[in-house]
N, C-alpha and C. Protein backbone atom coordinates (compact mmCIF):
# COMPACT_ATOMS: atom_id res chain seq x y z
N UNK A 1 11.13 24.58 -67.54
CA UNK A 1 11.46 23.74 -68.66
C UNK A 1 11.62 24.57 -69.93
N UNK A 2 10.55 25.47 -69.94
CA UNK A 2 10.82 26.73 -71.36
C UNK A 2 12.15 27.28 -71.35
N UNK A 3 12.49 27.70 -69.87
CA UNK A 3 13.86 28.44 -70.09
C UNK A 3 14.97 27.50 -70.61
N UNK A 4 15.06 26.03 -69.83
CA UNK A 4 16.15 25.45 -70.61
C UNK A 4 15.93 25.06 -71.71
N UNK A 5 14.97 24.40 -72.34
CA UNK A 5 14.72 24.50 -73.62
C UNK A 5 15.18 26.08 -74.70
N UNK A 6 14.84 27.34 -73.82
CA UNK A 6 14.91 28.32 -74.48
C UNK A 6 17.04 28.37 -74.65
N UNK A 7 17.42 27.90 -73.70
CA UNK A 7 18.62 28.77 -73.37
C UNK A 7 19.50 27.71 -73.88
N UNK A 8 18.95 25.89 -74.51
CA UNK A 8 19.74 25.49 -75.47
C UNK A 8 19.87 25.78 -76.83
N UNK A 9 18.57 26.17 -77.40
CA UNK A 9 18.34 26.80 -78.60
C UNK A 9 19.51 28.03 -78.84
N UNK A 10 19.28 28.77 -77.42
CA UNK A 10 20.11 29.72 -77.99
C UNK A 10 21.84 29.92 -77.84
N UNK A 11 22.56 28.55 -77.09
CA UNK A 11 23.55 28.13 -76.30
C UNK A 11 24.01 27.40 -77.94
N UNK A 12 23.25 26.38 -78.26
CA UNK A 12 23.59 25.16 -79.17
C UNK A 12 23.60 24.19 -78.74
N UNK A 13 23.55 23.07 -79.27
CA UNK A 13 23.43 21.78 -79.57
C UNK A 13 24.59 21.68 -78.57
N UNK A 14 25.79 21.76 -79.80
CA UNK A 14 27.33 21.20 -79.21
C UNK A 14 27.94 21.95 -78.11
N UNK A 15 27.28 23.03 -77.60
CA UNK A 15 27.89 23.64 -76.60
C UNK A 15 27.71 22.98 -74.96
N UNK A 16 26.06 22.40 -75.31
CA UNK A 16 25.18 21.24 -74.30
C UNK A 16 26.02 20.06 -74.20
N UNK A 17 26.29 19.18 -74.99
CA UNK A 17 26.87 18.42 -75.24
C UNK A 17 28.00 18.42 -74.78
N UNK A 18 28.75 19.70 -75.10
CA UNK A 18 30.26 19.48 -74.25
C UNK A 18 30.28 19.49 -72.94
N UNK A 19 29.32 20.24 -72.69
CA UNK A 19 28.91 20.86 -70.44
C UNK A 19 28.33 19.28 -70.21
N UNK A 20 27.75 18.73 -70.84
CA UNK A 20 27.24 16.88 -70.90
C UNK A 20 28.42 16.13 -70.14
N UNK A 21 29.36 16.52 -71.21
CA UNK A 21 30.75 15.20 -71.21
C UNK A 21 31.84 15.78 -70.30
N UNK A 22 31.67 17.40 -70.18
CA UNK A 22 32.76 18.23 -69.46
C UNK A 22 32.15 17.41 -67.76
N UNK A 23 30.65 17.21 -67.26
CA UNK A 23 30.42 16.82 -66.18
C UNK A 23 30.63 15.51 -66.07
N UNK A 24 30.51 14.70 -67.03
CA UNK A 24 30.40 13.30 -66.67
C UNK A 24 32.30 12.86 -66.20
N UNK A 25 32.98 13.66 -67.41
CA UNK A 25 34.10 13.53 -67.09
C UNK A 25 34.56 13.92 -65.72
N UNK A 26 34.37 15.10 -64.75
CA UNK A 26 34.47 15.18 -63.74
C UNK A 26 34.13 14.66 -62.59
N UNK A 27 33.24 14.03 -62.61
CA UNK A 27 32.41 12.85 -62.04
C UNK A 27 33.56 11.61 -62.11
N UNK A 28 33.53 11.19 -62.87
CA UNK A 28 34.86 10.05 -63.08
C UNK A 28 36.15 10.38 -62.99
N UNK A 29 36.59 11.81 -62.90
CA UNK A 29 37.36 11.67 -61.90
C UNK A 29 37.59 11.80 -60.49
N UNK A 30 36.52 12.22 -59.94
CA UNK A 30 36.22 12.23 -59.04
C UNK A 30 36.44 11.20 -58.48
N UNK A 31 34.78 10.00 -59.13
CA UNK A 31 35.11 8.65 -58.16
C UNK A 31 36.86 7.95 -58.46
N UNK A 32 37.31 7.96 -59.43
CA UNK A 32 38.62 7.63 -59.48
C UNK A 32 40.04 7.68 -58.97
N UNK A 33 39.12 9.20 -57.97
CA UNK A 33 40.00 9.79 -56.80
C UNK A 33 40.07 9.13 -55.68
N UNK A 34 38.60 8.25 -55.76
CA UNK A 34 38.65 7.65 -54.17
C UNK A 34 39.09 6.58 -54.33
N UNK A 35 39.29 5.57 -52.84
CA UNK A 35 40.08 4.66 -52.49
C UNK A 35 39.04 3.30 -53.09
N UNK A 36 39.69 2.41 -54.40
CA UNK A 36 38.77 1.20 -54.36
C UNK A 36 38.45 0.75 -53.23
N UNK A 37 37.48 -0.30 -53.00
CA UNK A 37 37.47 -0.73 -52.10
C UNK A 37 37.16 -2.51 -52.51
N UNK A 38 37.67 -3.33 -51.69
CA UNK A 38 38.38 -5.04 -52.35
C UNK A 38 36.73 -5.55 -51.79
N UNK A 39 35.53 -6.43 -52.07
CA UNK A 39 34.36 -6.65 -51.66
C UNK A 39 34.82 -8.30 -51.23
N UNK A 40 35.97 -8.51 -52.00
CA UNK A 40 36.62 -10.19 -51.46
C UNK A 40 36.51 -10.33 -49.91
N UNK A 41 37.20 -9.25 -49.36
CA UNK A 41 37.43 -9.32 -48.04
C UNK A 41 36.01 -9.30 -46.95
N UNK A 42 34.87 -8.84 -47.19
CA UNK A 42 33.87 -8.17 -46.14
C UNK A 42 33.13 -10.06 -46.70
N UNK A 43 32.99 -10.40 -48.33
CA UNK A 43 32.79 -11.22 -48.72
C UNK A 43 33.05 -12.97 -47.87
N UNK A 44 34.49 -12.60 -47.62
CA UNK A 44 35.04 -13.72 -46.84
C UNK A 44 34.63 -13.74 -45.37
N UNK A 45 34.18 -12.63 -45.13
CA UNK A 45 33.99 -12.52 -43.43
C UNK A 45 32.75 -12.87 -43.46
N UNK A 46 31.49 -12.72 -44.39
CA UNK A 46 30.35 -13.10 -44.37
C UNK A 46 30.07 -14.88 -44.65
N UNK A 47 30.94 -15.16 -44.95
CA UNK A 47 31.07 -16.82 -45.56
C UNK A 47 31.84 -17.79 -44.04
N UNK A 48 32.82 -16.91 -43.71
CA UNK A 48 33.34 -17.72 -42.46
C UNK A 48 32.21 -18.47 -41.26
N UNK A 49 31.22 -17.81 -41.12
CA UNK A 49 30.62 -18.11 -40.38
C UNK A 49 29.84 -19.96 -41.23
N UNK A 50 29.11 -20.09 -42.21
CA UNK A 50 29.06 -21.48 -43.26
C UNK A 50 29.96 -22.32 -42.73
N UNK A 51 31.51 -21.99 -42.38
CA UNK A 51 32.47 -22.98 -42.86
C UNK A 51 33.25 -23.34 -41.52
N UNK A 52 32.10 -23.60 -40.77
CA UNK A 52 32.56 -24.32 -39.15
C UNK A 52 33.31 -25.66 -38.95
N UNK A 53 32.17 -26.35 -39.77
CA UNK A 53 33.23 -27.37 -39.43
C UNK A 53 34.72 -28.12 -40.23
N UNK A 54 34.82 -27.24 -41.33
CA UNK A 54 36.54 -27.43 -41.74
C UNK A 54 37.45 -26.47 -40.27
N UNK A 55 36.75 -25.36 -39.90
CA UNK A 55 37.40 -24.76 -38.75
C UNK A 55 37.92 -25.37 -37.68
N UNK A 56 36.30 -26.21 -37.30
CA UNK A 56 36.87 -26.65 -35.96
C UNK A 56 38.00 -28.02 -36.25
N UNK A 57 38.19 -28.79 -37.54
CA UNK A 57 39.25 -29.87 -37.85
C UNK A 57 40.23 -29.18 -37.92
N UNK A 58 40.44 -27.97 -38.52
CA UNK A 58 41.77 -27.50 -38.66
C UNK A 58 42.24 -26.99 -37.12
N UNK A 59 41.38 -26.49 -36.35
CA UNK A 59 42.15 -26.17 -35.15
C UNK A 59 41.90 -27.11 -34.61
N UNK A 60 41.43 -28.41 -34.15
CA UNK A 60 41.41 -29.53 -33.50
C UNK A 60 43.42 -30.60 -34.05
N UNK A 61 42.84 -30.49 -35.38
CA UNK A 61 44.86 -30.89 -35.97
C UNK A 61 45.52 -29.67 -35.31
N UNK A 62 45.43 -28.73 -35.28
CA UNK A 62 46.17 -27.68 -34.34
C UNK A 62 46.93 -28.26 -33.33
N UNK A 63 45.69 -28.43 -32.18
CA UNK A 63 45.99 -28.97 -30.79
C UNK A 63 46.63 -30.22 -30.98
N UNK A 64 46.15 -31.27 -31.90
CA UNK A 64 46.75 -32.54 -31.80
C UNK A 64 48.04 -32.94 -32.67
N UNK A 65 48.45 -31.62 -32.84
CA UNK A 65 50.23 -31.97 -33.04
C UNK A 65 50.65 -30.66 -32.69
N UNK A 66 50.61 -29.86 -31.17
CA UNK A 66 50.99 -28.77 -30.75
C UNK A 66 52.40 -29.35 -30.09
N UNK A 67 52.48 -30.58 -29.38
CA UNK A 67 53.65 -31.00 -28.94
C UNK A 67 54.45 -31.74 -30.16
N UNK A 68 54.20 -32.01 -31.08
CA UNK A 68 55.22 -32.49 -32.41
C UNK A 68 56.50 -31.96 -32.51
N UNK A 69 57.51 -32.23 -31.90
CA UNK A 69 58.82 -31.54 -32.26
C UNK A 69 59.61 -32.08 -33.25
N UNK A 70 59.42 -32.97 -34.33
CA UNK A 70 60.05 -33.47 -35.40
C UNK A 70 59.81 -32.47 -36.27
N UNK A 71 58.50 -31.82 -36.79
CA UNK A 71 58.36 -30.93 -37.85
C UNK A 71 57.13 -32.00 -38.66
N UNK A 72 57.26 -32.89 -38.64
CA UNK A 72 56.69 -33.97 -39.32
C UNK A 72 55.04 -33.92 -39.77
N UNK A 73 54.75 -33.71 -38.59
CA UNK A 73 53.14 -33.38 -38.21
C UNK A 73 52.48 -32.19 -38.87
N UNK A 74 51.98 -31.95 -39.76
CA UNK A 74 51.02 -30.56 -40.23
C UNK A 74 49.49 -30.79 -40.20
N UNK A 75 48.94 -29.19 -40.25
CA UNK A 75 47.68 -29.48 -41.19
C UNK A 75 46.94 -28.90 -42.07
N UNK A 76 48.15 -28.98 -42.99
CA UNK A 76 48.08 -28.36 -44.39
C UNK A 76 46.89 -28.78 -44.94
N UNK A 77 45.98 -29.48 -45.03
CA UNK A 77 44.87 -30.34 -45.59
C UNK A 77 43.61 -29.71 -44.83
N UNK A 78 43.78 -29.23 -43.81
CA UNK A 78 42.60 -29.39 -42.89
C UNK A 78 42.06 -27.50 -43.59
N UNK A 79 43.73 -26.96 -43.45
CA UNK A 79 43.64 -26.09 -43.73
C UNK A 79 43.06 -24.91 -45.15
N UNK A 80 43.41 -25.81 -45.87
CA UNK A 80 43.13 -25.79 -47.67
C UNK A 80 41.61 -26.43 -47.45
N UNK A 81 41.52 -27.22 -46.66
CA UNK A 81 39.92 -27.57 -47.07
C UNK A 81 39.24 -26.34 -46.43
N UNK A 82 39.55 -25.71 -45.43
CA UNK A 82 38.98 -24.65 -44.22
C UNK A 82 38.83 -23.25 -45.36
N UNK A 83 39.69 -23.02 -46.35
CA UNK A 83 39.82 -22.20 -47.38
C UNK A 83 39.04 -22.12 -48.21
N UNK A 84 39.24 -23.72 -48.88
CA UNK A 84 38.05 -24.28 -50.09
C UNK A 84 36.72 -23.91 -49.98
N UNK A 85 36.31 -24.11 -48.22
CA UNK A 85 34.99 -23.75 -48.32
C UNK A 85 34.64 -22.05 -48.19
N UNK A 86 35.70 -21.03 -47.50
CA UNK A 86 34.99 -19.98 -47.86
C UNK A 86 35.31 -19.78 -49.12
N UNK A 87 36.29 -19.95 -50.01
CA UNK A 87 36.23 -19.55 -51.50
C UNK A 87 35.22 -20.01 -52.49
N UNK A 88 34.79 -21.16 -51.96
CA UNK A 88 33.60 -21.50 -52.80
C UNK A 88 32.44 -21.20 -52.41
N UNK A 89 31.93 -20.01 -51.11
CA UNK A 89 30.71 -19.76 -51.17
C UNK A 89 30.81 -17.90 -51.74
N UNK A 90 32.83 -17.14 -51.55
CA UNK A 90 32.88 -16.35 -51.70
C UNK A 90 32.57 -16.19 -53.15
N UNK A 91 32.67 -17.02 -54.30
CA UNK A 91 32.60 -17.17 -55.75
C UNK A 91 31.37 -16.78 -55.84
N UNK A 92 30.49 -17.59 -55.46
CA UNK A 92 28.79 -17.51 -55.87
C UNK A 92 28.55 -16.09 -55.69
N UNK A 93 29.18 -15.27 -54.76
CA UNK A 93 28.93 -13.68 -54.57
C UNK A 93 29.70 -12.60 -55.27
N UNK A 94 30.65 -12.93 -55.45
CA UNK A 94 31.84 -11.76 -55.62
C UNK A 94 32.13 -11.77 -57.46
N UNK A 95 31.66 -13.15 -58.54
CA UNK A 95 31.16 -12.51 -59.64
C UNK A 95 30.37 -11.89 -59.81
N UNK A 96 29.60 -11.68 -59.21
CA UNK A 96 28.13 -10.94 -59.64
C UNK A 96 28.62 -9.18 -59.46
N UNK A 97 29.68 -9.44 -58.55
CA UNK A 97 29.61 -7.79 -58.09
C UNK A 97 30.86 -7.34 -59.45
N UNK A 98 31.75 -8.03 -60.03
CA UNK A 98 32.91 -7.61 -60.49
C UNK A 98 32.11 -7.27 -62.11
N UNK A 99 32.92 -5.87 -62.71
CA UNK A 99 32.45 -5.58 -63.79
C UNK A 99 33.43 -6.15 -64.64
């Protein structure tokens, strides 16, 4: 501890200071080098499992208009609700993580 104490005294103040900001800066670019990574996605896979039973309606409307050949038949609804619920348990998690 004497020596670095000794060897800022005799270095300076601002010379510390710059080797300070010269590392931190390298550091940030560093992590800036690597690949983000999206927490939505691992987020949504942890929530799918909650949201069974909009699943099993949306693939049950699946099966029960698989022979529909008018076009007429969807299940746009079943589907958006099957959504609704992982986005609304993915919310409660994925602000907390975003800066």
């Amino acid at each position: 501890m004497l020596l670095l104490v000794g060897s800022i005294r005799a270095i300076g103040k601002q010379d510390v200071l710059f080797g300070v900001h010269r590392i931190h800066r390298l550091l940030q670019t560093k992590m800036a080098d690597e690949e983000p990574v999206d927490p939505k996605q691992y987020l949504e896979d942890t929530c799918k499992p909650k949201c069974v039973r909009p699943l099993h309606a949306y693939q049950a409307c699946i099966k029960r208009i698989k022979g529909d050949e008018t076009g007429h038949k969807h299940c746009t609804g079943q589907y958006f609700d099957y959504w609704k619920c992982i986005d609304d348990c993915v919310a409660l998690k994925l602000f907390d993580k975003l800066k």
